[in-house]
N, C-alpha and C. Protein backbone atom coordinates (compact mmCIF):
# COMPACT_ATOMS: atom_id res chain seq x y z
N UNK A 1 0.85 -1.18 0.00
CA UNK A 1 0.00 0.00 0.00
C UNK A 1 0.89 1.24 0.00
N UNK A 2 0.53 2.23 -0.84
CA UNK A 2 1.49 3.55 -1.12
C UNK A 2 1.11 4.35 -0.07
N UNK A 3 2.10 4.68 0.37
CA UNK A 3 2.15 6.00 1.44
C UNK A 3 1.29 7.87 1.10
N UNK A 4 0.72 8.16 1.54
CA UNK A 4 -0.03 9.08 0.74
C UNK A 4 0.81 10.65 1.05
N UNK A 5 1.06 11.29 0.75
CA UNK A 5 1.72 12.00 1.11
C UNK A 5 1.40 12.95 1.79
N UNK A 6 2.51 13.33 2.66
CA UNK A 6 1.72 14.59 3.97
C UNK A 6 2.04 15.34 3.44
N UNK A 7 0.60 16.24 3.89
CA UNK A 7 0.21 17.59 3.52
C UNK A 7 1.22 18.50 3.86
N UNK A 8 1.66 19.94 3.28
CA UNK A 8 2.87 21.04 4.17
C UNK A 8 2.02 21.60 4.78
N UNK A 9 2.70 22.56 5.42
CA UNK A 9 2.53 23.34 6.73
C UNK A 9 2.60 25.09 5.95
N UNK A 10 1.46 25.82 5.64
CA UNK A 10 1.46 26.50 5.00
C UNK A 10 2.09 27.69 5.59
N UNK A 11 3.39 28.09 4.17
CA UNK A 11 4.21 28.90 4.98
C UNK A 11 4.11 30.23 3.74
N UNK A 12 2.91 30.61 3.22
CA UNK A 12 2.80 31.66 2.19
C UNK A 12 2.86 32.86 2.88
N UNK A 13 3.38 34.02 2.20
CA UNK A 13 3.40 35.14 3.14
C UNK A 13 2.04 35.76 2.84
N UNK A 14 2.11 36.72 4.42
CA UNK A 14 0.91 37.75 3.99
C UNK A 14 0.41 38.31 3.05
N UNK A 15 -0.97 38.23 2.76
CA UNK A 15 -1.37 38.81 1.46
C UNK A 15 -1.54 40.27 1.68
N UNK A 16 -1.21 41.13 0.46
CA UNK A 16 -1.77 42.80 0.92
C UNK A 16 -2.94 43.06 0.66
N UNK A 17 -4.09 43.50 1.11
CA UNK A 17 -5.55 43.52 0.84
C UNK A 17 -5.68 45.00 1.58
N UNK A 18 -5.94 45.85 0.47
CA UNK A 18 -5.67 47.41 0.52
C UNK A 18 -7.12 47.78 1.66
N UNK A 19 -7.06 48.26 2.62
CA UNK A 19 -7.80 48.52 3.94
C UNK A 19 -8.38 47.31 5.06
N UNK A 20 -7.36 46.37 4.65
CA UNK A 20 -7.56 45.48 5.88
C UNK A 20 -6.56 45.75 6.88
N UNK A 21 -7.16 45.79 8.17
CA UNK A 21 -6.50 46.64 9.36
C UNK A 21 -6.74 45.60 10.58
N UNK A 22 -7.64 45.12 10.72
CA UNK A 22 -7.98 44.21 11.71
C UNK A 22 -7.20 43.00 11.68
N UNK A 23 -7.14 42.21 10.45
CA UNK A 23 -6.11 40.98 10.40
C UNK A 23 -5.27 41.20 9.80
N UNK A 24 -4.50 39.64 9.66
CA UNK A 24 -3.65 39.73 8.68
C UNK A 24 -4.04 38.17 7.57
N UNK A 25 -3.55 37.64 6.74
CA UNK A 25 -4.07 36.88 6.09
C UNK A 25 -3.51 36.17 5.20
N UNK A 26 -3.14 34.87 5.32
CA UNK A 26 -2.01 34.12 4.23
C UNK A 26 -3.26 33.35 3.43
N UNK A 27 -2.29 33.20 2.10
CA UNK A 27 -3.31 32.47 1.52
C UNK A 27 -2.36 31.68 0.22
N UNK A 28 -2.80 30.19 0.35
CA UNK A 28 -1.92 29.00 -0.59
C UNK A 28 -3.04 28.90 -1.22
N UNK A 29 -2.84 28.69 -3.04
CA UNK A 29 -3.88 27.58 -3.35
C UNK A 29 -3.53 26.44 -3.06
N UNK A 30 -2.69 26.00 -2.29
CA UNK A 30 -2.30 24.45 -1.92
C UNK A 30 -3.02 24.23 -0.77
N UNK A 31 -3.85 23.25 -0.22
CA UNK A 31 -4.26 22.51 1.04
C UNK A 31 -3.13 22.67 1.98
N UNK A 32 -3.16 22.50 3.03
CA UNK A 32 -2.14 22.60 4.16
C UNK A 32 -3.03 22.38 5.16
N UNK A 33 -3.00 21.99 6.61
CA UNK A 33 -3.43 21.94 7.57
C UNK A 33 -3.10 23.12 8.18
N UNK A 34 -4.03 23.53 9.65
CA UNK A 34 -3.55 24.42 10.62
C UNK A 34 -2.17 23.81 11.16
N UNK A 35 -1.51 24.93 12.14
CA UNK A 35 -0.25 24.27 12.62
C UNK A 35 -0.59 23.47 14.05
N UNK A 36 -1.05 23.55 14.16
CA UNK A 36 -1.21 22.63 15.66
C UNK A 36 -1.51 20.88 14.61
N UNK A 37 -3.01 21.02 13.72
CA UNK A 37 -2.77 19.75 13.22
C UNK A 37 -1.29 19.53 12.45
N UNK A 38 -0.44 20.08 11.83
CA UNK A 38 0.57 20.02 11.03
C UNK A 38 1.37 19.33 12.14
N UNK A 39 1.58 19.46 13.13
CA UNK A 39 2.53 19.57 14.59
C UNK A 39 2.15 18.11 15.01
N UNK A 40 0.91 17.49 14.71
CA UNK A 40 0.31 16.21 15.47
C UNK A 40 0.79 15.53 14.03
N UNK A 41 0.36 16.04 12.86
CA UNK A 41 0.65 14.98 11.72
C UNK A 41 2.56 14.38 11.90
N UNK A 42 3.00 15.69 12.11
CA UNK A 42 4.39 15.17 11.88
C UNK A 42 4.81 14.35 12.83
N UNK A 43 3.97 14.15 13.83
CA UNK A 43 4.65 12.65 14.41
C UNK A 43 3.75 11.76 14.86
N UNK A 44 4.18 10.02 13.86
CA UNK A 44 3.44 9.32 14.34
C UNK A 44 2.66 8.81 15.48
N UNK A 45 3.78 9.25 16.71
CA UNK A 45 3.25 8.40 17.87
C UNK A 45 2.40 9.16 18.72
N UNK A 46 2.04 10.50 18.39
CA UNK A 46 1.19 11.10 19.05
C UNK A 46 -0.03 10.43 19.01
N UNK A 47 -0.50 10.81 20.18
CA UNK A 47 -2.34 9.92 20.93
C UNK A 47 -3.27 10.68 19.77
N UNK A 48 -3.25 11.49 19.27
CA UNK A 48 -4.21 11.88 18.17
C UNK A 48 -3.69 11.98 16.73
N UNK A 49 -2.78 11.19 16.28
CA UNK A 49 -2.22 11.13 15.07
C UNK A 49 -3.26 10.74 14.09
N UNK A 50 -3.86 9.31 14.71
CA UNK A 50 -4.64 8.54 13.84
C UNK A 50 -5.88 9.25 13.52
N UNK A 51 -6.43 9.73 14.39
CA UNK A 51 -7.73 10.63 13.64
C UNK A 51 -7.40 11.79 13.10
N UNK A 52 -6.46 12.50 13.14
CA UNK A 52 -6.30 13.51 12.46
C UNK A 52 -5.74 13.16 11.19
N UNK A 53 -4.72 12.35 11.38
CA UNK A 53 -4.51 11.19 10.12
C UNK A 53 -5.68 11.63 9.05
N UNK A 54 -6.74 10.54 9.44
CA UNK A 54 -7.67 10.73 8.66
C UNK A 54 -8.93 11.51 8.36
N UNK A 55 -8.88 12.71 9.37
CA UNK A 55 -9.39 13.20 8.79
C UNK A 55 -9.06 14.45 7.89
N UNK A 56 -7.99 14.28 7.54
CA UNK A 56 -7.07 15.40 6.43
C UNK A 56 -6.88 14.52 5.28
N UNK A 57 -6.58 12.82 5.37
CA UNK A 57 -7.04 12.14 4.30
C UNK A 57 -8.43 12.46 3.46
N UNK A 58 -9.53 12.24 4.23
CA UNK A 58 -10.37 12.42 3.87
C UNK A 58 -11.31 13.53 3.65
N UNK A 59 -10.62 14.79 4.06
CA UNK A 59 -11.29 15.70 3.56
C UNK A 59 -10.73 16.56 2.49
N UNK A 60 -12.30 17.08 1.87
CA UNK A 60 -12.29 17.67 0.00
C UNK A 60 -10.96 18.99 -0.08
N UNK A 61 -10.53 18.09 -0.78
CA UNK A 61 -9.51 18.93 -1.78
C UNK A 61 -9.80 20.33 -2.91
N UNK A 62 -11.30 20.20 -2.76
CA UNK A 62 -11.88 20.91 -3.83
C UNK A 62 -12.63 22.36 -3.00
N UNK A 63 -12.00 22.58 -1.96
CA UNK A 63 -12.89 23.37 -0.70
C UNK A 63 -11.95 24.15 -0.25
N UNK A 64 -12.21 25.43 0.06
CA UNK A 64 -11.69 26.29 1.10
C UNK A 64 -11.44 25.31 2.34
N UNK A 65 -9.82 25.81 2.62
CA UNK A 65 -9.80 25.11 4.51
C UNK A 65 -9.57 26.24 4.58
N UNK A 66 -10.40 27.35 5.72
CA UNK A 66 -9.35 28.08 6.42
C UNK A 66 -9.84 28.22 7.93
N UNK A 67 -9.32 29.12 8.74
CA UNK A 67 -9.38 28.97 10.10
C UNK A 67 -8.62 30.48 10.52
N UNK A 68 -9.21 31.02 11.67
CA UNK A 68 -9.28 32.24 12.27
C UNK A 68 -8.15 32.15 13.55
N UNK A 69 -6.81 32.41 13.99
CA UNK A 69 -6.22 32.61 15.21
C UNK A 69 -5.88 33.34 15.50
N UNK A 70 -5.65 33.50 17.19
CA UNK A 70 -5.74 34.86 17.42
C UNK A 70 -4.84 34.91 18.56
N UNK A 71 -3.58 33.98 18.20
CA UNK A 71 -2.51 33.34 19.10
C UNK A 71 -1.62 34.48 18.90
N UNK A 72 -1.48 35.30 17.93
CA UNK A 72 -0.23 36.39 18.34
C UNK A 72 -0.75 37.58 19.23
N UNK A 73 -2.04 37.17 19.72
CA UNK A 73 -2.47 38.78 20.39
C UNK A 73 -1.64 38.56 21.91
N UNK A 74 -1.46 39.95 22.22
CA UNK A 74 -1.40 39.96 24.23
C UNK A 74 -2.13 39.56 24.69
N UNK A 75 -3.46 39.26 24.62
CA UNK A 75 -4.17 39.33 25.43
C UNK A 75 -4.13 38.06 26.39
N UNK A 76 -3.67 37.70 27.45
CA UNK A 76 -3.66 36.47 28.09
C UNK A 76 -5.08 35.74 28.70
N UNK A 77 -6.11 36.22 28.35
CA UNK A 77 -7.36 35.62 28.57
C UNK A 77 -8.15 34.39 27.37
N UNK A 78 -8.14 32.95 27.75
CA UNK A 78 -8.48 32.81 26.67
C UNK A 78 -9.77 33.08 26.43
N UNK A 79 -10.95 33.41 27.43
CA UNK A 79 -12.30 33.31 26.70
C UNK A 79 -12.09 34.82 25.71
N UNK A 80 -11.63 35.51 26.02
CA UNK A 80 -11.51 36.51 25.24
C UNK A 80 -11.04 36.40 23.59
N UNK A 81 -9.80 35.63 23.36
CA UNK A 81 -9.33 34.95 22.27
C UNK A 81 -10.50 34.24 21.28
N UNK A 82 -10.88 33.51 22.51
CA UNK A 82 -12.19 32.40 21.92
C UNK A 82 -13.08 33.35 20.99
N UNK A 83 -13.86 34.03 22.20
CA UNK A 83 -14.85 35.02 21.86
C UNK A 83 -14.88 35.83 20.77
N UNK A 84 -12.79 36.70 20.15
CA UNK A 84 -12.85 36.94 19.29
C UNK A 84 -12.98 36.09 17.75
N UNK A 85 -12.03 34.83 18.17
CA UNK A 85 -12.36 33.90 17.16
C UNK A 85 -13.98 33.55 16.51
N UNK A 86 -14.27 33.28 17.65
CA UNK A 86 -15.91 33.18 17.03
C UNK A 86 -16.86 34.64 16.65
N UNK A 87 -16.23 35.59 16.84
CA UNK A 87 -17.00 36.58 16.08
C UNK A 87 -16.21 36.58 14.49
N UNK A 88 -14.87 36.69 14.71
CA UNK A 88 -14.53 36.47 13.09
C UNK A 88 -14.64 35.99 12.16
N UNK A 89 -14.88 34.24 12.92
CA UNK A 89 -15.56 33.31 11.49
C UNK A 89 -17.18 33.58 11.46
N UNK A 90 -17.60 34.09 12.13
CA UNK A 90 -19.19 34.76 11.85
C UNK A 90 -18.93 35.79 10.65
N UNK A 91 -17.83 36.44 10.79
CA UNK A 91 -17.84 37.41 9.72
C UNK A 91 -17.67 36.94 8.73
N UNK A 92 -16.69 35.87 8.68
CA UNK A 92 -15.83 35.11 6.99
C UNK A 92 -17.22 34.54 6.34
N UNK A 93 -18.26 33.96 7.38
CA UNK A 93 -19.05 33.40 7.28
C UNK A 93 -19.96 33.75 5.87
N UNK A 94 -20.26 35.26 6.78
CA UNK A 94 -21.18 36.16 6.21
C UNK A 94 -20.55 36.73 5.01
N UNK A 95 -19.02 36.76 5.16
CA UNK A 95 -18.80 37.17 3.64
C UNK A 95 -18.87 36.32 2.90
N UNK A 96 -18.31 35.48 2.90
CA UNK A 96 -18.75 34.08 1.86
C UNK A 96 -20.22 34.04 1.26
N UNK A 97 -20.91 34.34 2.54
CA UNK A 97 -21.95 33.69 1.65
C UNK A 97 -22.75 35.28 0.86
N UNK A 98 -22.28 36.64 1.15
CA UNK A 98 -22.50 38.11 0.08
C UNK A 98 -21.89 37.51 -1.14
N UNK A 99 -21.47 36.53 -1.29
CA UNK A 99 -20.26 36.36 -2.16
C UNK A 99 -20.38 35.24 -2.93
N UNK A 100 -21.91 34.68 -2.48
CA UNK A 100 -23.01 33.26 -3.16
C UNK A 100 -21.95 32.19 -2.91
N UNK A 101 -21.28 32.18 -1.67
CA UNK A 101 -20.17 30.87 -1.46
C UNK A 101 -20.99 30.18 0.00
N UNK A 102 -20.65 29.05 -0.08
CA UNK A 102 -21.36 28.83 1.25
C UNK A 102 -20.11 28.43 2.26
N UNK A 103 -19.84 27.84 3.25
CA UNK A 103 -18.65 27.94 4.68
C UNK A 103 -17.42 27.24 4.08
N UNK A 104 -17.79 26.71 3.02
CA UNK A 104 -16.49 25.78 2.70
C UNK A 104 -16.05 26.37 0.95
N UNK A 105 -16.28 27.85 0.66
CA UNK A 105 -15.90 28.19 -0.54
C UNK A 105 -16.60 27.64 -1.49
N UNK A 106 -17.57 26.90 -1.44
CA UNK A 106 -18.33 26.36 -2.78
C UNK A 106 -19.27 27.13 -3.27
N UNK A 107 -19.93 27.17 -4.53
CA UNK A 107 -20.60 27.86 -4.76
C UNK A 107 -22.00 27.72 -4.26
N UNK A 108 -22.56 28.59 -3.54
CA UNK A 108 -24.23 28.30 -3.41
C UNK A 108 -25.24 27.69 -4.37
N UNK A 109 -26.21 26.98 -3.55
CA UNK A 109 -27.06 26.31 -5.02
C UNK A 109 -27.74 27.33 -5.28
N UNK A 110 -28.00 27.51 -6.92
CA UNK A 110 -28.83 28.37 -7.46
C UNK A 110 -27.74 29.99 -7.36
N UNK A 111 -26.80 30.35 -7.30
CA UNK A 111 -26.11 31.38 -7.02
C UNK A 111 -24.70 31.39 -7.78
N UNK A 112 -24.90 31.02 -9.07
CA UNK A 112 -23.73 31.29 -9.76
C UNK A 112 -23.43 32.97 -10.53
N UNK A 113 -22.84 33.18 -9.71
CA UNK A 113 -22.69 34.92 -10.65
C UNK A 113 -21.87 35.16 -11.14
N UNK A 114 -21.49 34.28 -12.42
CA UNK A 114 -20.44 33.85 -13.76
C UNK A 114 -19.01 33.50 -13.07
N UNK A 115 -19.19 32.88 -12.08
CA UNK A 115 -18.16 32.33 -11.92
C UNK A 115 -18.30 30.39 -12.42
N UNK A 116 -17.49 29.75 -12.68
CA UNK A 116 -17.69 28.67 -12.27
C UNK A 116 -17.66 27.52 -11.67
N UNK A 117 -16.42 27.74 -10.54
CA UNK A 117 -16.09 26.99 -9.21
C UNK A 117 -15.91 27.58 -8.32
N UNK A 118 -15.22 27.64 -7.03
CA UNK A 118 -15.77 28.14 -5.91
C UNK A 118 -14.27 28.72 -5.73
N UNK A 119 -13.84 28.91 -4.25
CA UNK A 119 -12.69 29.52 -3.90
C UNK A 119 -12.14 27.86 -3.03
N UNK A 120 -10.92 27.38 -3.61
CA UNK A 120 -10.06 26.39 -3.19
C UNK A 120 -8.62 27.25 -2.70
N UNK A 121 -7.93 25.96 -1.91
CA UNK A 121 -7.03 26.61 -1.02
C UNK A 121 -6.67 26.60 0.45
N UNK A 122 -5.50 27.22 0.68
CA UNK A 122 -5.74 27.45 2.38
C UNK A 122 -5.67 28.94 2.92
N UNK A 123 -6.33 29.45 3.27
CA UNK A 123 -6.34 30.65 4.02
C UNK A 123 -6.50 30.96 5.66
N UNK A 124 -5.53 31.28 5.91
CA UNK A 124 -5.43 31.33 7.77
C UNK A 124 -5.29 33.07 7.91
N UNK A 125 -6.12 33.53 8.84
CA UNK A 125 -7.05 34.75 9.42
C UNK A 125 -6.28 35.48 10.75
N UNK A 126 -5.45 36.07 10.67
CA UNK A 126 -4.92 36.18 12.16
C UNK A 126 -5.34 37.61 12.69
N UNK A 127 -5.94 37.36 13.85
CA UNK A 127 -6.18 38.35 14.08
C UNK A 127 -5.28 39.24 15.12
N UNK A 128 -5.13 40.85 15.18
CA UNK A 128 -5.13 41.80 15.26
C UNK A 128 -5.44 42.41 16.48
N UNK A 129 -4.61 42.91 17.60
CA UNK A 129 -5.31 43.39 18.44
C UNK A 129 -6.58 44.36 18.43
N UNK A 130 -6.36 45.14 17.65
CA UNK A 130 -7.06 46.37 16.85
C UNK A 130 -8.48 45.76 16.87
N UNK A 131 -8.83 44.38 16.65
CA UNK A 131 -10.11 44.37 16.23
C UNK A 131 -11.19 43.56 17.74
N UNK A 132 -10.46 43.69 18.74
CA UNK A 132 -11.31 43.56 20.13
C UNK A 132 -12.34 45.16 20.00
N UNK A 133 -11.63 46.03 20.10
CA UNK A 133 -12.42 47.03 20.05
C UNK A 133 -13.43 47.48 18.79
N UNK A 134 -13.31 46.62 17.90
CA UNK A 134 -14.18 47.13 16.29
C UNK A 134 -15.11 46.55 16.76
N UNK A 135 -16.48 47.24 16.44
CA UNK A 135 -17.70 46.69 16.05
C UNK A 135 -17.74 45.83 15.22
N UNK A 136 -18.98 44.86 15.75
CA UNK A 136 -18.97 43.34 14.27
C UNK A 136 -18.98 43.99 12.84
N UNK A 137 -20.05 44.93 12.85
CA UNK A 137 -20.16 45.52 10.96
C UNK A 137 -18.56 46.01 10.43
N UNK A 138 -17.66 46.16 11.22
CA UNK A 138 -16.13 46.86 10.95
C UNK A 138 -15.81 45.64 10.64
N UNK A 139 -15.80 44.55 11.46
CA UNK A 139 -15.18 43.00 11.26
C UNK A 139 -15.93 42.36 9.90
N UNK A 140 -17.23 42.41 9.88
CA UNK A 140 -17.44 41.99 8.71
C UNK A 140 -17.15 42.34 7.35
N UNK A 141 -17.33 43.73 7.34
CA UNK A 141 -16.93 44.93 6.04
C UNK A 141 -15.20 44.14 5.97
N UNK A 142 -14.37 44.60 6.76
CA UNK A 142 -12.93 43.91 6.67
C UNK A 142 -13.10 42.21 6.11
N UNK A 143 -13.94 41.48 6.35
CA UNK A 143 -13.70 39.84 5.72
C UNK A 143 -14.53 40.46 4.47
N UNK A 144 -15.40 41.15 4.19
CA UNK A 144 -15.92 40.65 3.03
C UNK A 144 -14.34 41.68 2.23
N UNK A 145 -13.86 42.43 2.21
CA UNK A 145 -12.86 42.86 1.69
C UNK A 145 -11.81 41.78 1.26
N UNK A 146 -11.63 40.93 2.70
CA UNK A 146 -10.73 39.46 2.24
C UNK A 146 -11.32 38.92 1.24
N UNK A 147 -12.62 38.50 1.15
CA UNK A 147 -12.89 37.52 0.45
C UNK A 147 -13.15 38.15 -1.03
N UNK A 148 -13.31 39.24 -1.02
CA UNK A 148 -13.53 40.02 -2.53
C UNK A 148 -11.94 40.21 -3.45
N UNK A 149 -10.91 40.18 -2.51
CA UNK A 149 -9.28 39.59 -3.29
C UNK A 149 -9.44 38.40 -3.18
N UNK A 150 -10.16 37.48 -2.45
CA UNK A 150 -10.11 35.91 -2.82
C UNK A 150 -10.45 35.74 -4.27
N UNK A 151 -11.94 36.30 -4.33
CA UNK A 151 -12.56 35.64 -5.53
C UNK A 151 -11.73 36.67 -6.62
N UNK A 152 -11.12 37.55 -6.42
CA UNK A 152 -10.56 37.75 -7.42
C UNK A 152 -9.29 37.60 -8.20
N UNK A 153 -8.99 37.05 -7.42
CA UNK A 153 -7.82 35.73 -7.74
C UNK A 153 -7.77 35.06 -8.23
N UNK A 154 -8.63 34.32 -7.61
CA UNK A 154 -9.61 33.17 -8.03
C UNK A 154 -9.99 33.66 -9.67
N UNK A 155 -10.47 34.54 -10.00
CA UNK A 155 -10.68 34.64 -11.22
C UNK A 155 -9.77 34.64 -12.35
């Protein structure tokens, strides 16, 4: 049985996305895992190798992976971290889908607006101290900005 090959550890530099202030934002069209999974893949004998194993085997190649961290901030609280994380992918959320994509870059059913595949790739979201204090509509306006150099890339 052939060995399948491990995924890299996405090391693309920052993209420039003219008035994004809140994050920052890499982006591969290559698949890559987050680094914490990248960190468990690279060694076998870790207690969670095997499911993460597979589930990077088995998931679509044909899909946005990305993921929101917010590990370079000061802030030493994690519900705070958390809290911002989960308002940001609410935002990516919402831009994706202004953008007829649904959570995983595919195109919405019934919502093709002359494109004809979706946004593939890896994109990792880092956030910004700057954006504890922004209102959600500031956070969202800023992702749909990300995602409007996605798809136009993409094009």
């Amino acid at each position: 049985m052939a060995a399948k090959a491990r995924l890299p550890v996405l090391k693309a530099p920052f993209m420039k996305v003219s008035g994004l202030t809140l994050c920052r934002a890499a982006y591969s069209p290559m698949h890559s895992p987050p680094f914490v999974a990248a960190t468990i893949l690279s060694d076998p004998t870790h207690i969670l190798y095997p499911q993460t194993k597979q589930r990077y085997d088995t998931r679509s190649q044909e899909t946005l992976w990305w993921n929101v961290t917010s590990n370079t901030m000061p802030i030493k609280k994690r519900v705070v971290r958390s809290w911002n994380n989960r308002r940001m992918r609410r935002a990516v959320i919402e831009a994706l889908e202004t953008y007829g994509l649904d959570v995983e870059g595919k195109l919405a059913a019934g919502k093709v607006e002359g494109r004809a595949q979706g946004l593939k790739g890896t994109l990792i979201i880092h956030a910004l101290p700057d954006v504890l204090s922004a209102k959600f509509v500031d956070v969202k306006l800023q992702m749909e900005l990300l995602v409007k150099e996605l798809v136009r890339r993409r094009s």
